[in-house]
C-alpha atoms as a PDB file:
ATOM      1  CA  UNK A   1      45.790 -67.078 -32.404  1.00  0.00           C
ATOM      2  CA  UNK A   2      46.947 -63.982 -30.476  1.00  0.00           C
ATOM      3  CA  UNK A   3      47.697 -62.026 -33.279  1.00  0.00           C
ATOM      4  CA  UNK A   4      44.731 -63.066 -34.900  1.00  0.00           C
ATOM      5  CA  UNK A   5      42.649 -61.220 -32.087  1.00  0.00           C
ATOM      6  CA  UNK A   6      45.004 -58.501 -31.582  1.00  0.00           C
ATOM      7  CA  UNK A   7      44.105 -57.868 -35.386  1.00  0.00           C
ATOM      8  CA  UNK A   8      40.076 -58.113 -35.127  1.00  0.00           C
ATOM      9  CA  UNK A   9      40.419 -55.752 -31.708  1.00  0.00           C
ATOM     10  CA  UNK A  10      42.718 -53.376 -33.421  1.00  0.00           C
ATOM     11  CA  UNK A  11      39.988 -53.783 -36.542  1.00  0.00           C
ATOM     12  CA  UNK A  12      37.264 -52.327 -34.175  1.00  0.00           C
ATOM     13  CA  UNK A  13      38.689 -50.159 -32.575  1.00  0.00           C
ATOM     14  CA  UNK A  14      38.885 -48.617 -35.726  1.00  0.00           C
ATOM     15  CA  UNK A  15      35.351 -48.962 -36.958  1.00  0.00           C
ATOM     16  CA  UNK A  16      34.355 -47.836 -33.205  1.00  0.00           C
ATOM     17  CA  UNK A  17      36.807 -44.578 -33.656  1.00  0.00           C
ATOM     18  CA  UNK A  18      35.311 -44.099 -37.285  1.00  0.00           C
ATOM     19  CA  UNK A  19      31.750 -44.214 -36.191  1.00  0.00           C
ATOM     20  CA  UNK A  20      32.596 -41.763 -33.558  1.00  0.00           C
ATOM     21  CA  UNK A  21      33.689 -39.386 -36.424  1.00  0.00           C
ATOM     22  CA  UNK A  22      30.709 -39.964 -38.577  1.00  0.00           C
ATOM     23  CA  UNK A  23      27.960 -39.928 -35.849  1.00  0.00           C
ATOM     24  CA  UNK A  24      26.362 -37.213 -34.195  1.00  0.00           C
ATOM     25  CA  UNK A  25      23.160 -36.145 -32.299  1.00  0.00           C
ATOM     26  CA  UNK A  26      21.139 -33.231 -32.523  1.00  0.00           C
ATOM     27  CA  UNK A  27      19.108 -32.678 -29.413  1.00  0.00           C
ATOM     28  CA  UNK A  28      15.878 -30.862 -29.034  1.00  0.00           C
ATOM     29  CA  UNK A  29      17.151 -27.900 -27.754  1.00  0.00           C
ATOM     30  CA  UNK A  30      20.065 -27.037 -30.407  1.00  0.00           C
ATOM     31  CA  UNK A  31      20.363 -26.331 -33.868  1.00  0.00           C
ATOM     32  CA  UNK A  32      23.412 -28.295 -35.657  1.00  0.00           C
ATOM     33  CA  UNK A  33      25.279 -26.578 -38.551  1.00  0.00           C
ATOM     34  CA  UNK A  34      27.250 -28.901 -40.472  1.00  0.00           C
ATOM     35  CA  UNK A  35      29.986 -27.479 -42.356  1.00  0.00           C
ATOM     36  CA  UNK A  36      32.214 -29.009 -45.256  1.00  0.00           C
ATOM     37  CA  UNK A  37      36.112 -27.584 -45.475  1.00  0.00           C
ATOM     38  CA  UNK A  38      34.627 -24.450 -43.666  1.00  0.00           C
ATOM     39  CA  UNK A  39      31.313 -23.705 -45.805  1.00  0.00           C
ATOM     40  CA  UNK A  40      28.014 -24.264 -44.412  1.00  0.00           C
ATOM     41  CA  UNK A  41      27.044 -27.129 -45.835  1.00  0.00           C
ATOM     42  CA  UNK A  42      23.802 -27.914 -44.057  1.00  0.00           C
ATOM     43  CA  UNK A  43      21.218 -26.473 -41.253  1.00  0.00           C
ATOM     44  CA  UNK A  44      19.913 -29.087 -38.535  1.00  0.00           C
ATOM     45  CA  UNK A  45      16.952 -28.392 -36.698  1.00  0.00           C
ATOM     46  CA  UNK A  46      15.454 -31.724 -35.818  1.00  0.00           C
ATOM     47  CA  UNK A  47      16.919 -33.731 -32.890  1.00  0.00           C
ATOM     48  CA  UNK A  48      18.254 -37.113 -33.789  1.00  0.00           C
ATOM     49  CA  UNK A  49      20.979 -39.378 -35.382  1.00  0.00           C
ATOM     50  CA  UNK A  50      23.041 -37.794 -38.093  1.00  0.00           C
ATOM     51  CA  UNK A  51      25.877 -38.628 -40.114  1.00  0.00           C
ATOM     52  CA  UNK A  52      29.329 -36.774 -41.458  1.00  0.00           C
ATOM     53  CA  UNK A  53      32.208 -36.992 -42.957  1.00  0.00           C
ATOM     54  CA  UNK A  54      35.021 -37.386 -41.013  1.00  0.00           C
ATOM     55  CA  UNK A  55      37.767 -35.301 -41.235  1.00  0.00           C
ATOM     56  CA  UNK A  56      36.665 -32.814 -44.186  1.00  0.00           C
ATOM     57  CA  UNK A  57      33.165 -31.945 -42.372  1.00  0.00           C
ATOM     58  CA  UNK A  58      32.589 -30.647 -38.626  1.00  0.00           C
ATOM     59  CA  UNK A  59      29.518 -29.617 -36.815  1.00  0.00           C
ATOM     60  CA  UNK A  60      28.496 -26.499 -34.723  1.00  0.00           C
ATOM     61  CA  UNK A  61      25.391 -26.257 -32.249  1.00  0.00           C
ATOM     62  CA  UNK A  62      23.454 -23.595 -31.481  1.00  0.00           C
ATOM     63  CA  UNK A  63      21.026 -22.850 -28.618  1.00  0.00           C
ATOM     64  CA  UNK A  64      17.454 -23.073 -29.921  1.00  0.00           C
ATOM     65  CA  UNK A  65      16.230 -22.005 -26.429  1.00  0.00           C
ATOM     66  CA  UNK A  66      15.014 -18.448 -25.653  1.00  0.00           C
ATOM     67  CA  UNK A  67      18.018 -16.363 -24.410  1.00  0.00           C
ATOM     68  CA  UNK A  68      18.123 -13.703 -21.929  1.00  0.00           C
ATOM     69  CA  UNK A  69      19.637 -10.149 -22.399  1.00  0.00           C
ATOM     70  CA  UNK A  70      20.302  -8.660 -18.856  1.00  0.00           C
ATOM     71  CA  UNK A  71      21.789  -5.028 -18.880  1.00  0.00           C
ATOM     72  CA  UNK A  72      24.530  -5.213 -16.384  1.00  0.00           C
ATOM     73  CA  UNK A  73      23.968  -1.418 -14.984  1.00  0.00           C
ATOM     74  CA  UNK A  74      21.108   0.819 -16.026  1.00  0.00           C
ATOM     75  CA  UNK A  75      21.288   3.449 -18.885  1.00  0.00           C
ATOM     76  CA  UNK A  76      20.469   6.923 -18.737  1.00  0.00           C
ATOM     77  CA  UNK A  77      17.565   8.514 -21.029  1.00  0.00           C
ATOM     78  CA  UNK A  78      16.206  11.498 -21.008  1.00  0.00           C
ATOM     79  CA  UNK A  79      12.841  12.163 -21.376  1.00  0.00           C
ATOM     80  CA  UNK A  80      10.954  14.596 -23.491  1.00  0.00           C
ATOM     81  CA  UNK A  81      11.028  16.947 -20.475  1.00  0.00           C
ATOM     82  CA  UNK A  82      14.902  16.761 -20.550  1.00  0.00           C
ATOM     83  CA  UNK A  83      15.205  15.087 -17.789  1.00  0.00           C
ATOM     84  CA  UNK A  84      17.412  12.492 -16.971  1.00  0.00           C
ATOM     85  CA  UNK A  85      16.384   8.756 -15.725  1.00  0.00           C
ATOM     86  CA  UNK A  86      17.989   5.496 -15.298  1.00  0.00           C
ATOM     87  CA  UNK A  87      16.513   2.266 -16.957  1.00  0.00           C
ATOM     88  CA  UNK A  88      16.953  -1.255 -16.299  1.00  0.00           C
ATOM     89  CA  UNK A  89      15.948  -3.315 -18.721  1.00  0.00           C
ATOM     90  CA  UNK A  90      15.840  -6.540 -19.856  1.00  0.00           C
ATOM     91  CA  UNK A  91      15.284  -8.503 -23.756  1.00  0.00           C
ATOM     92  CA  UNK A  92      13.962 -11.958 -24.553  1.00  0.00           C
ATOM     93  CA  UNK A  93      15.855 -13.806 -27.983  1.00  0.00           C
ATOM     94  CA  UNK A  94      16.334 -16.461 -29.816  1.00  0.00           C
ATOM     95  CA  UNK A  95      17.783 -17.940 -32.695  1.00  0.00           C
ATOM     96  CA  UNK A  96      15.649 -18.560 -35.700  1.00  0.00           C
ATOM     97  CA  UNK A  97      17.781 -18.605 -38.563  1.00  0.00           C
ATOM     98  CA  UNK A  98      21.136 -20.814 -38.170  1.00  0.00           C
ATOM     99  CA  UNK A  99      22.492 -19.710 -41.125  1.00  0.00           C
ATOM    100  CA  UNK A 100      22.216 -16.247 -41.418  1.00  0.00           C
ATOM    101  CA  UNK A 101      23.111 -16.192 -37.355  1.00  0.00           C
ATOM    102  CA  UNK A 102      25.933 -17.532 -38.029  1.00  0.00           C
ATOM    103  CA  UNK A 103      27.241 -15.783 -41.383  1.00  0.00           C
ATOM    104  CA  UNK A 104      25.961 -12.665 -39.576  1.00  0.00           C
ATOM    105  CA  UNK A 105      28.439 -12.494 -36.107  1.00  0.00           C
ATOM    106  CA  UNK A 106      29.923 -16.013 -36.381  1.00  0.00           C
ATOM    107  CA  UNK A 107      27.896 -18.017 -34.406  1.00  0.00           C
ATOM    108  CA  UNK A 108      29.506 -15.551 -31.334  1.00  0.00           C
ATOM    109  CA  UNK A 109      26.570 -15.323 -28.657  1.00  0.00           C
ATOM    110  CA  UNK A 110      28.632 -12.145 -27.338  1.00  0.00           C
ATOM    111  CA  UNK A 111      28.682  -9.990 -30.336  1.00  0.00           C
ATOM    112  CA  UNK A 112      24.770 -11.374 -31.164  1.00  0.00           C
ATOM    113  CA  UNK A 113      24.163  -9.814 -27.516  1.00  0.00           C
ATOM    114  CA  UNK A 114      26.393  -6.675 -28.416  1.00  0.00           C
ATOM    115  CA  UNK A 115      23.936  -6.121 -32.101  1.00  0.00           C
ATOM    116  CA  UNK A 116      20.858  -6.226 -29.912  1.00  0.00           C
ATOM    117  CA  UNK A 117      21.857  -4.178 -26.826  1.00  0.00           C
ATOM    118  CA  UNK A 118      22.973  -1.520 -29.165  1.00  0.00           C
ATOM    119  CA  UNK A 119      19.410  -1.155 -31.154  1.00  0.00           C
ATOM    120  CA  UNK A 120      17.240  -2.177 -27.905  1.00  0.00           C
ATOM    121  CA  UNK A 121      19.324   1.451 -26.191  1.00  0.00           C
ATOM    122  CA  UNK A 122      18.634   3.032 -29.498  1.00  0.00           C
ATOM    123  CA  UNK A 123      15.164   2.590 -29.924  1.00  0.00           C
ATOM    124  CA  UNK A 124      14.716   2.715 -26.126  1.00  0.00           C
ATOM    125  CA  UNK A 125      16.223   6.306 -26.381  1.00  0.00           C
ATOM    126  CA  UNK A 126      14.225   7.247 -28.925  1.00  0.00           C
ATOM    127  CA  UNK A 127      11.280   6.010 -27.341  1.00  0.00           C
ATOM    128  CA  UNK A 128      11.379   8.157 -24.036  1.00  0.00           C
ATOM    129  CA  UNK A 129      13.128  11.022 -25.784  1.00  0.00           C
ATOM    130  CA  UNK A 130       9.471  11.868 -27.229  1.00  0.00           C
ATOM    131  CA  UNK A 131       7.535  10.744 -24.081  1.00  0.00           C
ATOM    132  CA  UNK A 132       7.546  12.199 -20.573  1.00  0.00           C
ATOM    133  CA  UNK A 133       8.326  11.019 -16.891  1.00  0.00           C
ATOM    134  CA  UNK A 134       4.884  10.305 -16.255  1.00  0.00           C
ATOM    135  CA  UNK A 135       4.704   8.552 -19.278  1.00  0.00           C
ATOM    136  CA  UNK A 136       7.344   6.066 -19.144  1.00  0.00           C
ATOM    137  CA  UNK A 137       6.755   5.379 -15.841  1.00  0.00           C
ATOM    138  CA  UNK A 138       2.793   4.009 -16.022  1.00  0.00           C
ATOM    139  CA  UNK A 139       0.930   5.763 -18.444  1.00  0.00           C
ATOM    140  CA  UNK A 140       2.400   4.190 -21.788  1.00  0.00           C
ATOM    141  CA  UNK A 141       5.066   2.002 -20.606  1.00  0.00           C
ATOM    142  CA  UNK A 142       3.189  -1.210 -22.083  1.00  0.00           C
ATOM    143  CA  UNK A 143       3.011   1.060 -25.647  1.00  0.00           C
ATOM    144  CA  UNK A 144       6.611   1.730 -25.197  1.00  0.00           C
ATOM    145  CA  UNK A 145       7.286  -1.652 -24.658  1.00  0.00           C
ATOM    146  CA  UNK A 146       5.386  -3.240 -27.722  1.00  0.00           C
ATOM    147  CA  UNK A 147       6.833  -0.399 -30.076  1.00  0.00           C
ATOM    148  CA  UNK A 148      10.460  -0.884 -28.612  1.00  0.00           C
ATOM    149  CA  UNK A 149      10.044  -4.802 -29.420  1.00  0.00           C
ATOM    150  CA  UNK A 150       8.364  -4.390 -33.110  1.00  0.00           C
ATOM    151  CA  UNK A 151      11.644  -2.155 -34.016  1.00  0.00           C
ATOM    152  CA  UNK A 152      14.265  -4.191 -32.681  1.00  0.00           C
ATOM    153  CA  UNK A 153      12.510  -7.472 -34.202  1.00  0.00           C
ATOM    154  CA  UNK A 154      12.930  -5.413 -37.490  1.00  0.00           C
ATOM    155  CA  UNK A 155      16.756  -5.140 -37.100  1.00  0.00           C
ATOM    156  CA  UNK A 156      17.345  -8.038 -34.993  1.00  0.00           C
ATOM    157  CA  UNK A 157      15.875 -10.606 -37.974  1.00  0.00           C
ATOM    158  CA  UNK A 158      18.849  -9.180 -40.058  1.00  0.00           C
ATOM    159  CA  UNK A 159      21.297 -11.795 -38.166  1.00  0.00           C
ATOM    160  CA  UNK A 160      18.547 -14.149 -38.161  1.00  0.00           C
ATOM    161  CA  UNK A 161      17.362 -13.267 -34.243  1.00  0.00           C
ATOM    162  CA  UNK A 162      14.106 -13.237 -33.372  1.00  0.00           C
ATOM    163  CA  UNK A 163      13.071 -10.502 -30.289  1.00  0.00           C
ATOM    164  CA  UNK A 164      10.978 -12.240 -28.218  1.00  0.00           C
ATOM    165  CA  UNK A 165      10.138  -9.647 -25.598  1.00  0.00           C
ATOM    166  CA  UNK A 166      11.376  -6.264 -24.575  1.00  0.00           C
ATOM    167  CA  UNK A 167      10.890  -5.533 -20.771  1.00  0.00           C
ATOM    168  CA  UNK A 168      11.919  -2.187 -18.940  1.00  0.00           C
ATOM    169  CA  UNK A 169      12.163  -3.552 -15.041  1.00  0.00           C
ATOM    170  CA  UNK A 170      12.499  -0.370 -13.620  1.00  0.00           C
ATOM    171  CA  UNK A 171      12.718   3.169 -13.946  1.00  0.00           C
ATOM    172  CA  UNK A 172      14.612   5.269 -11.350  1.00  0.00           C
ATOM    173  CA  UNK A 173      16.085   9.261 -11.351  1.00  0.00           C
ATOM    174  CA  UNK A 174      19.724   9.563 -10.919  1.00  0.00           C
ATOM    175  CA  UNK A 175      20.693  10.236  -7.580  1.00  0.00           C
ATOM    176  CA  UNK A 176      20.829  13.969  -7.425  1.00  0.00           C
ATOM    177  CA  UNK A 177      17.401  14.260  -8.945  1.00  0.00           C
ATOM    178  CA  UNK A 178      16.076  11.161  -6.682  1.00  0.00           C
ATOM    179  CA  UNK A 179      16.755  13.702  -3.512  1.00  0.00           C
ATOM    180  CA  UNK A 180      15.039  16.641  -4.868  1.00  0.00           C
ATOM    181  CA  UNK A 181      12.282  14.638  -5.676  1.00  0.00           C
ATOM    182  CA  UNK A 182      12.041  12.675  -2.095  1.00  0.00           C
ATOM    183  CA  UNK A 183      11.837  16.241  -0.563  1.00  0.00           C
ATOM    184  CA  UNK A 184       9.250  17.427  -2.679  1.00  0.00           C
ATOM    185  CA  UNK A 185       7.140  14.542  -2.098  1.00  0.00           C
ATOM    186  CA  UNK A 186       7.704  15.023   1.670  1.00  0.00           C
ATOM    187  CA  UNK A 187       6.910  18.303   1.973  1.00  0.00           C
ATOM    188  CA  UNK A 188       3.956  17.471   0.292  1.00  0.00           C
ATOM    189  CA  UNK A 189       3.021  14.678   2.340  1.00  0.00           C
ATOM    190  CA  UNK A 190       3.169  17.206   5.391  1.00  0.00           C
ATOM    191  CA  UNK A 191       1.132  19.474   3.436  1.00  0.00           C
ATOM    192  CA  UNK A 192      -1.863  17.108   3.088  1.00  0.00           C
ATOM    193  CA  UNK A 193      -0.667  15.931   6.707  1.00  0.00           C
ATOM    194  CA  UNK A 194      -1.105  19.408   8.259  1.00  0.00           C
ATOM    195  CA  UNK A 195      -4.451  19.979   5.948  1.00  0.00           C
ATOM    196  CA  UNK A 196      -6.028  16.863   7.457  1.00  0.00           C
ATOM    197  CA  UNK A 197      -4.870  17.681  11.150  1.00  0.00           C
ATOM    198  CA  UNK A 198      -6.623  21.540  10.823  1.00  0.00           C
ATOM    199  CA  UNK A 199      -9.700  19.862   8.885  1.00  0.00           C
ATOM    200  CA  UNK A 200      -9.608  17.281  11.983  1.00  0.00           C
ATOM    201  CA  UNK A 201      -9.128  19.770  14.478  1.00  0.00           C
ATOM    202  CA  UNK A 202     -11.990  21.941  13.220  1.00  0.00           C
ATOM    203  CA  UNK A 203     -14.140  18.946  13.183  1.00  0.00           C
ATOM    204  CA  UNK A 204     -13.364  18.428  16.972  1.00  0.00           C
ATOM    205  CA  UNK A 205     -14.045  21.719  17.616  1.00  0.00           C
ATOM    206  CA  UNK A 206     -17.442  21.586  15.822  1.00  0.00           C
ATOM    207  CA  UNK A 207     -18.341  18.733  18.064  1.00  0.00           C
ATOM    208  CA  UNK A 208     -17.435  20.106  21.175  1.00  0.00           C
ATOM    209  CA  UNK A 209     -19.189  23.079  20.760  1.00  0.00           C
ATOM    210  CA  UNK A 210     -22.482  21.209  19.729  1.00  0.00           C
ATOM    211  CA  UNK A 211     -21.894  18.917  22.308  1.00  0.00           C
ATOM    212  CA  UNK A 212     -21.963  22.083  25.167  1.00  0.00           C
ATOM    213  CA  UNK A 213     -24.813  23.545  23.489  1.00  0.00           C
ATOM    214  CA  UNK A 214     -26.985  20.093  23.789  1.00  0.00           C
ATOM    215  CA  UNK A 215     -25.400  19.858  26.959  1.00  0.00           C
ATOM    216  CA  UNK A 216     -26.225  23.354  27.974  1.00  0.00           C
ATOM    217  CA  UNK A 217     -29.993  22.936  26.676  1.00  0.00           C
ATOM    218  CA  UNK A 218     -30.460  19.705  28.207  1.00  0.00           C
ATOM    219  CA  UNK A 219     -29.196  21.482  31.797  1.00  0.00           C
ATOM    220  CA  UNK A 220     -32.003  24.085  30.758  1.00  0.00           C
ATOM    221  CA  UNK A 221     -34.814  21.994  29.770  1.00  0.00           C
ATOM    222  CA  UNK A 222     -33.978  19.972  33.160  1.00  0.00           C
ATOM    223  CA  UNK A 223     -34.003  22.868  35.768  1.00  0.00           C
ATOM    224  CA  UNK A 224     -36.944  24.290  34.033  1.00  0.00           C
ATOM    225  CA  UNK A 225     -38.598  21.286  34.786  1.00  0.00           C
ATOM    226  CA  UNK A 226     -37.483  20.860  38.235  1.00  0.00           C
ATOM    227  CA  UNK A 227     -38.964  24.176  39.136  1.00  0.00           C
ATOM    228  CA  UNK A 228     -42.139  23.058  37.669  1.00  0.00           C
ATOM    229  CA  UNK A 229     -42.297  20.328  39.588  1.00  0.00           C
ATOM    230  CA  UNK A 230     -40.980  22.110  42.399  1.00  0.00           C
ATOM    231  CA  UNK A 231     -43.457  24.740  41.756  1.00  0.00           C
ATOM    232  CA  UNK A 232     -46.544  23.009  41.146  1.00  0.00           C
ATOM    233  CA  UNK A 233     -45.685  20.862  44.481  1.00  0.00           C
ATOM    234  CA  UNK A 234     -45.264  24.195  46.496  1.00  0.00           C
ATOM    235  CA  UNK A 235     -48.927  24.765  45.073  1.00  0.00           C
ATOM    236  CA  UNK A 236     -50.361  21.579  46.267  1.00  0.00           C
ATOM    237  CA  UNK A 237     -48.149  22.276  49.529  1.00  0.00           C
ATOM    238  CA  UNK A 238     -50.133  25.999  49.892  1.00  0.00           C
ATOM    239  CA  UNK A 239     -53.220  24.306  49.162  1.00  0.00           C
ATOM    240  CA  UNK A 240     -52.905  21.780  51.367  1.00  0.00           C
ATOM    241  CA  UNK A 241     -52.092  24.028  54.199  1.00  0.00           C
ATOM    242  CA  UNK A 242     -54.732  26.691  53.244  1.00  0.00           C
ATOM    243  CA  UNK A 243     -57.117  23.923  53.526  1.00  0.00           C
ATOM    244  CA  UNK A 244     -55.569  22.632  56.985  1.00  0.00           C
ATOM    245  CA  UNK A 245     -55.713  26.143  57.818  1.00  0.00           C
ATOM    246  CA  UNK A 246     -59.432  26.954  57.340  1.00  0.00           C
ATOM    247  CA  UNK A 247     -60.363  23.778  59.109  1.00  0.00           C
ATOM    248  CA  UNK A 248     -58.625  24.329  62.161  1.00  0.00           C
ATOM    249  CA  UNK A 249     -57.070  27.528  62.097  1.00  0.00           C
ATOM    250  CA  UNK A 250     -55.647  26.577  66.056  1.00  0.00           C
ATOM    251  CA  UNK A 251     -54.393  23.269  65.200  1.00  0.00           C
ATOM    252  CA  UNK A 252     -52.414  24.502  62.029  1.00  0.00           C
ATOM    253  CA  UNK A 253     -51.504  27.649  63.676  1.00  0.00           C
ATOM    254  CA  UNK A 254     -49.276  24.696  66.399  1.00  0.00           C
ATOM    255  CA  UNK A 255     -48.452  22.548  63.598  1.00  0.00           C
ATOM    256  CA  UNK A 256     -46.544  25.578  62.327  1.00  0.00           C
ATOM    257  CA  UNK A 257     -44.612  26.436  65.716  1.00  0.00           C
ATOM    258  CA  UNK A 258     -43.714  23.057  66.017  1.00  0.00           C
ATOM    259  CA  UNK A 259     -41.956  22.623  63.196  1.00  0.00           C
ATOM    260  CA  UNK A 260     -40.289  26.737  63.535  1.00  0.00           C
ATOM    261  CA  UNK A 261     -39.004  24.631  66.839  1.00  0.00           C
ATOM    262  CA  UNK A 262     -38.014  22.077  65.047  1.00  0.00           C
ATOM    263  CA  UNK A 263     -36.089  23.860  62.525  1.00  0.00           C
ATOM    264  CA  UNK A 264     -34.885  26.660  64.917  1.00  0.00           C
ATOM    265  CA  UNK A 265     -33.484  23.664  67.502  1.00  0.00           C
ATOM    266  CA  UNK A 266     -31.786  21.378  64.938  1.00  0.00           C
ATOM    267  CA  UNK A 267     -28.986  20.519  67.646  1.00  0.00           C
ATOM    268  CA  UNK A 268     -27.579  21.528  70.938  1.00  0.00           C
ATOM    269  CA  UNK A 269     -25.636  24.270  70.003  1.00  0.00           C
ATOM    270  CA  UNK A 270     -27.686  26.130  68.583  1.00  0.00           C
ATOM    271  CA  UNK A 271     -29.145  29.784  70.501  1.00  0.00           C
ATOM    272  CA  UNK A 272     -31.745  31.669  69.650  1.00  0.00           C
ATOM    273  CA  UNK A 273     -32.448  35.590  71.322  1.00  0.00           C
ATOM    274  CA  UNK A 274     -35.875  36.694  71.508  1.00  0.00           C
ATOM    275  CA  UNK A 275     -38.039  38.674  74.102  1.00  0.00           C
ATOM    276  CA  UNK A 276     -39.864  36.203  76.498  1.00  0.00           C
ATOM    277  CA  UNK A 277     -43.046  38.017  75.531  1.00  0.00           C
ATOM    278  CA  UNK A 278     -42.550  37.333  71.934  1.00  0.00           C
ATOM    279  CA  UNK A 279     -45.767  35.066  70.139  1.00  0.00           C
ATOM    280  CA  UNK A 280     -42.658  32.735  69.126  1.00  0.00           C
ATOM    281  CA  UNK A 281     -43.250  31.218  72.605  1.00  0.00           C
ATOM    282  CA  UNK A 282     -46.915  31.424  72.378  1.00  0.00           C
ATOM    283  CA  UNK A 283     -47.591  28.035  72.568  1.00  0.00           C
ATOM    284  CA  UNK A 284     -44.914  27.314  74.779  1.00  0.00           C
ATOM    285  CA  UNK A 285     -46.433  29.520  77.606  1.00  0.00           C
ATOM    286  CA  UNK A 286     -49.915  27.560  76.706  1.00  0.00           C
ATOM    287  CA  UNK A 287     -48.418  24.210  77.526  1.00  0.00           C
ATOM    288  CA  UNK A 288     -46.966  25.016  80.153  1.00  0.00           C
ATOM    289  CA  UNK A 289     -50.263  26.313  81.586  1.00  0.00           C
ATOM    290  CA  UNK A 290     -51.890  23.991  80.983  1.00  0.00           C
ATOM    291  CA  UNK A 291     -50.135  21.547  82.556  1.00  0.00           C
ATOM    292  CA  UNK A 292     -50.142  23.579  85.687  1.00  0.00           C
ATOM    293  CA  UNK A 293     -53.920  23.963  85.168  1.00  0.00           C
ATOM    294  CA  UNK A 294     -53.995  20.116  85.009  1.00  0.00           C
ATOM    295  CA  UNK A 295     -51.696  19.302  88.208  1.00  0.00           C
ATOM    296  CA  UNK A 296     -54.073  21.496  90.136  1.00  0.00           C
END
């Protein structure tokens, strides 16, 4: 009875270990080449169960995904102006023909990404050899892109590749040429600066000097009418006295002293020399008459 079940385990183990040879999946993502004592014999590009020979067939995958192609350090071009920059770019592929792929560079992703790095630089160098700085740096750097893609497509389909996209991520002058350029740029910067600082400067002094002038007219147009005022007041002033005056010339005639004492005898320090017999004292002498006149 033991043997008997050693037999029927040994017996599957052997179907299990034969379906393992004969079985395989394709996922979604993958291409499957199956190949019979080395020869291609088919191309899978459908996911799902498939079945081999064992032993005189094997099966290779591929990556149906879209790859990336990353320079590792920028290359130098030069442009039509013969002069030097440094581009980093990048390139979008993927696999569209198994076969060819594979008769092409051996299935090897590495020499695939050796083909197209060599004819993405070519065409790339060929590209900015005819354009200039300006150029590939915003004016036709989508052109330049879309050319540089239709060209290596062209080649790139030869090992069954298709280029997806070509990208140029940045465009920089080498070092020595970076500094030159920084310094121009700053001295022009301090050109414009030191053009909008005089422009600004002559502005301010524009305003200032209209500023005095209203400021010196306004002053004008004021005093000129403060001594209109003050002059037509002095004129009412006259008139009013003239007309005090020729009413009672005597009472105007004291009005007036009064106030020359007032003004002459503002505080107690102050002296005034004049002859006793001068009229300043006219009315003085009078009062003090006639008070006598009115004790008596």
């Amino acid at each position: 009875m033991k043997a008997g079940l050693n037999a029927v385990a040994a017996i599957v183990a052997v179907v299990i270990v034969a379906l393992g040879a004969t079985i395989f999946t394709v996922d979604q993502r993958q291409y499957a080449i199956v190949f019979q004592l080395g020869e291609v014999r088919d191309v899978i590009a459908e996911p799902g169960l498939y079945f081999k020979w064992p032993l005189i067939q094997n099966v290779r995958y591929f990556d149906k995904r879209i790859l990336t192609l990353d320079s590792a350090e920028p290359e130098r071009f030069i442009t039509s102006e013969k002069k030097n920059v440094l581009v980093d770019s990048y390139v979008k592929w993927k696999i569209v023909d198994p076969r060819l792929y594979y008769v092409s560079v051996a299935g090897d992703e590495t020499r695939a990404k050796t083909r197209l790095s060599q004819t993405v630089n070519a065409g790339l160098r060929e590209e900015f050899g005819k354009r200039t700085v300006h150029d590939v740096v915003s004016g036709e750097r989508d052109k330049i892109m879309e050319q540089m893609r239709a060209k290596a497509d062209l080649d790139a389909r030869k090992i069954g590749v298709q280029i997806v996209d070509v990208r140029v991520k940045r465009v920089d002058f080498p070092t020595e040429v970076s500094e030159s350029v920084y310094r121009r740029m700053e001295a022009e910067r301090k050109r414009v600066a030191n053009e909008l600082r005089s422009e600004g400067s002559a502005e301010a002094e524009k305003i200032r000097a209209d500023a005095d002038k209203q400021r010196e007219v306004i002053v004008a147009e004021a005093y000129r009418d403060a001594q209109k005022m003050k002059g037509e007041g002095d004129a009412k002033a006259a008139a009013t006295y003239a007309q005090a005056f020729n009413q009672n010339p005597e009472f105007y005639s004291f009005y007036r002293s009064l106030e020359a004492y007032r003004a002459s005898f503002k505080s107690k320090n102050d002296v005034i020399v004049v002859e006793p017999n001068s009229d300043f004292f006219k009315y003085m002498k009078s009062v003090g008459r006639g008070s006598e006149k009115s004790g008596k």
